[in-house]
Structures are given as structure tokens and as C-alpha cells.
N, C-alpha and C. Protein backbone atom coordinates (compact mmCIF):
# COMPACT_ATOMS: atom_id res chain seq x y z
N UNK A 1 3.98 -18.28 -26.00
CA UNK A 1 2.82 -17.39 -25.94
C UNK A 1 3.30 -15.99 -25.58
N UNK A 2 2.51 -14.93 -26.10
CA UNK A 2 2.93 -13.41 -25.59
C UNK A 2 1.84 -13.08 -24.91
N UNK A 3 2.60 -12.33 -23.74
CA UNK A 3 1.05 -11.57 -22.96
C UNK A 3 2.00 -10.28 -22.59
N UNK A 4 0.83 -9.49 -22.36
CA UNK A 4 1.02 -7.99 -22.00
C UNK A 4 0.66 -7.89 -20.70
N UNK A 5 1.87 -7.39 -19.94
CA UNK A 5 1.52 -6.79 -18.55
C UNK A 5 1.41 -5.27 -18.64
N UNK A 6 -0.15 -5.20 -17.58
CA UNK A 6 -0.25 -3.63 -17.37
C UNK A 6 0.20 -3.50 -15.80
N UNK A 7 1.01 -2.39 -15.32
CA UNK A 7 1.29 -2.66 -14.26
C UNK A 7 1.61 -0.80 -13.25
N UNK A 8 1.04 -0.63 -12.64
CA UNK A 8 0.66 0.37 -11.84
C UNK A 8 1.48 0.42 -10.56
N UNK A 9 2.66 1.35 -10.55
CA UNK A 9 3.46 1.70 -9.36
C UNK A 9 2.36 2.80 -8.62
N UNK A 10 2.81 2.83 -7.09
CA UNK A 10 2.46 3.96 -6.13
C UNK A 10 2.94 4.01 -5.10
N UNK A 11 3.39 5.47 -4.43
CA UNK A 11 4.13 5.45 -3.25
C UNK A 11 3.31 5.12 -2.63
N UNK A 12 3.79 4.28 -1.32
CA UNK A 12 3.48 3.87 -0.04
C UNK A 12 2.37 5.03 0.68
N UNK A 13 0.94 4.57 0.66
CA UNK A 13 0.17 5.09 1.70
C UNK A 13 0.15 6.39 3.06
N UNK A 14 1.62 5.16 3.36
CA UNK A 14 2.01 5.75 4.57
C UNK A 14 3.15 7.26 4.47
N UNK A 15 3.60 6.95 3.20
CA UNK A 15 4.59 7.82 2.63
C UNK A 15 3.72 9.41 2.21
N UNK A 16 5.31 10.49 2.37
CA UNK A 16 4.49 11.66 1.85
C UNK A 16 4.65 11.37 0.08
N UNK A 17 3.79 11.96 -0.57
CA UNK A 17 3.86 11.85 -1.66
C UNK A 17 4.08 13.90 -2.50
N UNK A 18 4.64 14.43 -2.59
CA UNK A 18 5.16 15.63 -2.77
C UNK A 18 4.31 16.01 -3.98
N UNK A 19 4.10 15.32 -4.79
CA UNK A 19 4.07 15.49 -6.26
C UNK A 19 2.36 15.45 -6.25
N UNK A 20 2.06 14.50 -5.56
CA UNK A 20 0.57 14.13 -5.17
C UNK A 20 0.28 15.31 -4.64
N UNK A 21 0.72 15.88 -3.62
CA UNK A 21 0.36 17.15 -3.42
C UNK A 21 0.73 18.27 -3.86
N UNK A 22 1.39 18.79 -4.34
CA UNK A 22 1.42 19.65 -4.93
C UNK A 22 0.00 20.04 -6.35
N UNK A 23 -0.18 18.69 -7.14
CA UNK A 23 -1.33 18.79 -7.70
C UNK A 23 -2.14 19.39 -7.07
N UNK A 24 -2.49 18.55 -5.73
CA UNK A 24 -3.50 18.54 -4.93
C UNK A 24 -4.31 20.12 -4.68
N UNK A 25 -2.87 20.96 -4.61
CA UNK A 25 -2.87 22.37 -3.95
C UNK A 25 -3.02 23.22 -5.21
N UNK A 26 -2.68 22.64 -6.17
CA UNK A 26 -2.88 23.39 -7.65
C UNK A 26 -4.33 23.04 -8.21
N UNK A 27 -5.09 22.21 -7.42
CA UNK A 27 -6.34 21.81 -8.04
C UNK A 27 -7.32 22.79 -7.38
N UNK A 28 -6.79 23.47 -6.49
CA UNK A 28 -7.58 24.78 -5.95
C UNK A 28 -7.99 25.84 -6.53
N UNK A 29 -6.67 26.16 -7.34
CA UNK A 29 -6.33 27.19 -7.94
C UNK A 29 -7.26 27.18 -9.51
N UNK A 30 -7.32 25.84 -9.69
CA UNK A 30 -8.02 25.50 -10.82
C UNK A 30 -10.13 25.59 -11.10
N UNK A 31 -10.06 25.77 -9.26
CA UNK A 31 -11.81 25.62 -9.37
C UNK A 31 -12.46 24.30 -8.90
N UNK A 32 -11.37 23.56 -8.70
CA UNK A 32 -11.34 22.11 -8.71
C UNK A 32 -11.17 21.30 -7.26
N UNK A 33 -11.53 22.35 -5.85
CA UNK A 33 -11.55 22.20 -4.80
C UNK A 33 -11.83 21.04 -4.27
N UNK A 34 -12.68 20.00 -5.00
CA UNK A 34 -13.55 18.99 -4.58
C UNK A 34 -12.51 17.59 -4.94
N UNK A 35 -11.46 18.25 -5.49
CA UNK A 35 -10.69 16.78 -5.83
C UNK A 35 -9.71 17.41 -4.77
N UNK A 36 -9.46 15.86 -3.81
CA UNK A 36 -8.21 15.72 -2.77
C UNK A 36 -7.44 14.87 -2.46
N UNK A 37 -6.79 14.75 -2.46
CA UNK A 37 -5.38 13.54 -2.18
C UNK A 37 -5.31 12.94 -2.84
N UNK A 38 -4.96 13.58 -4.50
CA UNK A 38 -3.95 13.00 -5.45
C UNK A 38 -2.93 12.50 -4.94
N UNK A 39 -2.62 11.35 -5.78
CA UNK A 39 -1.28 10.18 -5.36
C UNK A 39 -0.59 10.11 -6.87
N UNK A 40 0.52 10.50 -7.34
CA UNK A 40 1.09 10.26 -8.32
C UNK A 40 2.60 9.09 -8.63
N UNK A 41 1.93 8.40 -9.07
CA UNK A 41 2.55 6.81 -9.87
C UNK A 41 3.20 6.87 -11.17
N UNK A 42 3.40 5.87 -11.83
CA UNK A 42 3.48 5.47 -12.69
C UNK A 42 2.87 4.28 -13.58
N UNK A 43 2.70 3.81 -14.98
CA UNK A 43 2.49 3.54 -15.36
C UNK A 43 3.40 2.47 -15.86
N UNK A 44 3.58 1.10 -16.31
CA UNK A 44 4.19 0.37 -17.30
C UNK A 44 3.40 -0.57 -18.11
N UNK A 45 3.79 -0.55 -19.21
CA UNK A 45 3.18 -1.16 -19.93
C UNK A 45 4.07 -2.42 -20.56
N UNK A 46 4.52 -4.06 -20.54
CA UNK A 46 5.87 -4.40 -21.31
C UNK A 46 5.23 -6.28 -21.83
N UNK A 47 5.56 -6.41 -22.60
CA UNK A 47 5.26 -7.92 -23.42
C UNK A 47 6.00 -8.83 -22.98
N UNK A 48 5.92 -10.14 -22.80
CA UNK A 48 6.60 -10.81 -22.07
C UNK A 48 6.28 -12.43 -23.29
N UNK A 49 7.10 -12.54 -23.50
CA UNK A 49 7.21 -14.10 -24.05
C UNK A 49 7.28 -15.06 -22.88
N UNK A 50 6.44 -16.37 -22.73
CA UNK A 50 6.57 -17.32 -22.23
C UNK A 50 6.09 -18.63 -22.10
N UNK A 51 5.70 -19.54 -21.39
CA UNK A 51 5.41 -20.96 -21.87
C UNK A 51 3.69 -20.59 -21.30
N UNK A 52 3.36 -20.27 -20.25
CA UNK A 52 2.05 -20.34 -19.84
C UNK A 52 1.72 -18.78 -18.82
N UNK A 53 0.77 -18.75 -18.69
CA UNK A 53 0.48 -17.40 -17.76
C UNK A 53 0.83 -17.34 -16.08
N UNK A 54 1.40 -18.22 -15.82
CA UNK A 54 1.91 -18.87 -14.36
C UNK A 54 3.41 -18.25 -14.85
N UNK A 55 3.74 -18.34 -15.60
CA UNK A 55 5.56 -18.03 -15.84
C UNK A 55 5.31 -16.61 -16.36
N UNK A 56 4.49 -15.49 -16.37
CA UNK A 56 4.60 -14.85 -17.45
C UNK A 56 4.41 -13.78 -15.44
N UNK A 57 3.35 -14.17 -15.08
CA UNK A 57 3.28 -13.47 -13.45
C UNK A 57 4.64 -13.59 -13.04
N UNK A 58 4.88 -14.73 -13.25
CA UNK A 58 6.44 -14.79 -12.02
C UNK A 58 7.74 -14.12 -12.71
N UNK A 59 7.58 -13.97 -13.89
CA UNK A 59 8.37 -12.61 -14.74
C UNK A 59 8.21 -11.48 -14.25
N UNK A 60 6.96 -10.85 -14.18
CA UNK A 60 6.29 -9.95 -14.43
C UNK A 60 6.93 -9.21 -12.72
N UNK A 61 6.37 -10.17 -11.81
CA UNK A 61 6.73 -9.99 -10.36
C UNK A 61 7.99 -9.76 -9.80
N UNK A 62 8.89 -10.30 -10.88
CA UNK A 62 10.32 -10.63 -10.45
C UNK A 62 10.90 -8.96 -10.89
N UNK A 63 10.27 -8.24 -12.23
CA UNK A 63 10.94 -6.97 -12.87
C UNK A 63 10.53 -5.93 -11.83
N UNK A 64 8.97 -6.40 -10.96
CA UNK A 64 8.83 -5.07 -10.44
C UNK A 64 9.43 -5.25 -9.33
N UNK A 65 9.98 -6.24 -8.23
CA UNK A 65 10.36 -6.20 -7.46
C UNK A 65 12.18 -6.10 -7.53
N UNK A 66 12.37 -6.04 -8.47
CA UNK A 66 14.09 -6.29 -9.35
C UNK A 66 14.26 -4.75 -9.63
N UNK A 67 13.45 -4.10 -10.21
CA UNK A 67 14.25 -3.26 -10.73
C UNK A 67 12.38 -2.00 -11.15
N UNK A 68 11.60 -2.06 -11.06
CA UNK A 68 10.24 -1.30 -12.02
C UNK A 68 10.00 -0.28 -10.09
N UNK A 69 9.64 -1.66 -9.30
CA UNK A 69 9.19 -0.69 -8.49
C UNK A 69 10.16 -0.60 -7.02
N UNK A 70 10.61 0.59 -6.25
CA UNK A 70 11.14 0.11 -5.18
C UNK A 70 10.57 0.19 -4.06
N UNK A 71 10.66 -0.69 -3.06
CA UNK A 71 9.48 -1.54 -2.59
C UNK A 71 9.61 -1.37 -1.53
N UNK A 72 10.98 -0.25 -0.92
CA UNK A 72 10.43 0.69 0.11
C UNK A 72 10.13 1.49 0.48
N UNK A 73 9.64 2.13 -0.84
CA UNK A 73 8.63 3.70 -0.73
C UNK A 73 7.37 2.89 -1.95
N UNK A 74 7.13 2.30 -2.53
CA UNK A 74 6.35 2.21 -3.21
C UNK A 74 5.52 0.70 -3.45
N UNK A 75 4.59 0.46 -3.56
CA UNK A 75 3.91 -0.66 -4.23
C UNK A 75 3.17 -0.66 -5.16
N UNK A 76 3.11 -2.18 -5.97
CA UNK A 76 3.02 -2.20 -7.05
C UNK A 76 1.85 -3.34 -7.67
N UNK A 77 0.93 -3.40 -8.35
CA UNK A 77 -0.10 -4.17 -8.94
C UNK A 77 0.19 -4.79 -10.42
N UNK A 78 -0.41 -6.05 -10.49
CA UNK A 78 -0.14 -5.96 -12.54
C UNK A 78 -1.93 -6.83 -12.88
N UNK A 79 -2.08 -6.45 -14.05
CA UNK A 79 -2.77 -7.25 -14.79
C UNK A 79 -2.16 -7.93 -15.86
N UNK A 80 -2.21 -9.38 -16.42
CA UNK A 80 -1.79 -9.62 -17.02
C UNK A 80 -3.00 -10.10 -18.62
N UNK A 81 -2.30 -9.85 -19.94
CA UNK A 81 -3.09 -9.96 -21.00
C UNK A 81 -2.56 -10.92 -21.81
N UNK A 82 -2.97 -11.71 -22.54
CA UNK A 82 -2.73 -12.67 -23.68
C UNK A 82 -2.89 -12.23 -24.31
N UNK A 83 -2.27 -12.19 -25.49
CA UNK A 83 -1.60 -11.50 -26.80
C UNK A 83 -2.15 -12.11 -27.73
């Protein structure tokens, strides 16, 4: 079976996020005062061949904690899709 993981990195809460702010401070400049504490992530999107949707999570879990997200500045979510 193929399923599609959607899967959403973000720095840690507790973490500064630089990039998040910097938007943040440029959304001033824009008129756009009312938006605050942008957090900037990433996105993945990747297909996964496997026997059932129980093996396709424990793939899925294994890339972001292996190598997609690092997991001591950041955490990470997935949805998973059948193909």
C-alpha cells in the first residue's frame, strides 16, 4: 500500500525562534501590527510504501526522529494519507 505523510517541523516553544521574529517585526512595517509571534517551520511532504498504516507511522516516526526533525530544538507532527 502507498500513503502520504504530511508532516510539520517547529522549533521548540521554549526556544528563541529568530526567523519567527524577525517576520514578526517586519509585519509592523507592513500595517500588519495585529499579527504576533510568528513561529517559522517547515514543511515535508514524502510517500511511503508499506504493508499497513501501523508500519507506514513507525516509518514515518523513525525519519523524523532519524534525520527530518532535530529533536533538540524542534518538534514534530505527521498526518498520515492512503494513496
Amino acid at each position: 500500500m502507498k500513503f502520504r505523510a504530511e508532516i510539520n517541523v517547529m522549533p521548540l516553544k521554549a526556544l528563541l525562534d529568530p526567523q519567527g521574529k524577525a517576520v514578526t517585526n517586519s509585519m509592523k512595517n507592513l500595517s500588519l501590527s495585529e499579527i504576533t509571534n510568528v513561529r517559522i517551520g517547515k514543511h515535508i511532504s514524502l510517500e511511503i510504501d508499506a504493508e499497513n498504516k501501523e508500519t507506514a507511522k513507525a516509518k514515518t516516526e523513525e525519519a523524523c526522529k532519524k534525520l527530518l526533525a532535530n529533536q533538540i530544538m524542534e518538534s514534530f507532527e505527521f498526518e498520515l494519507f492512503e494513496e
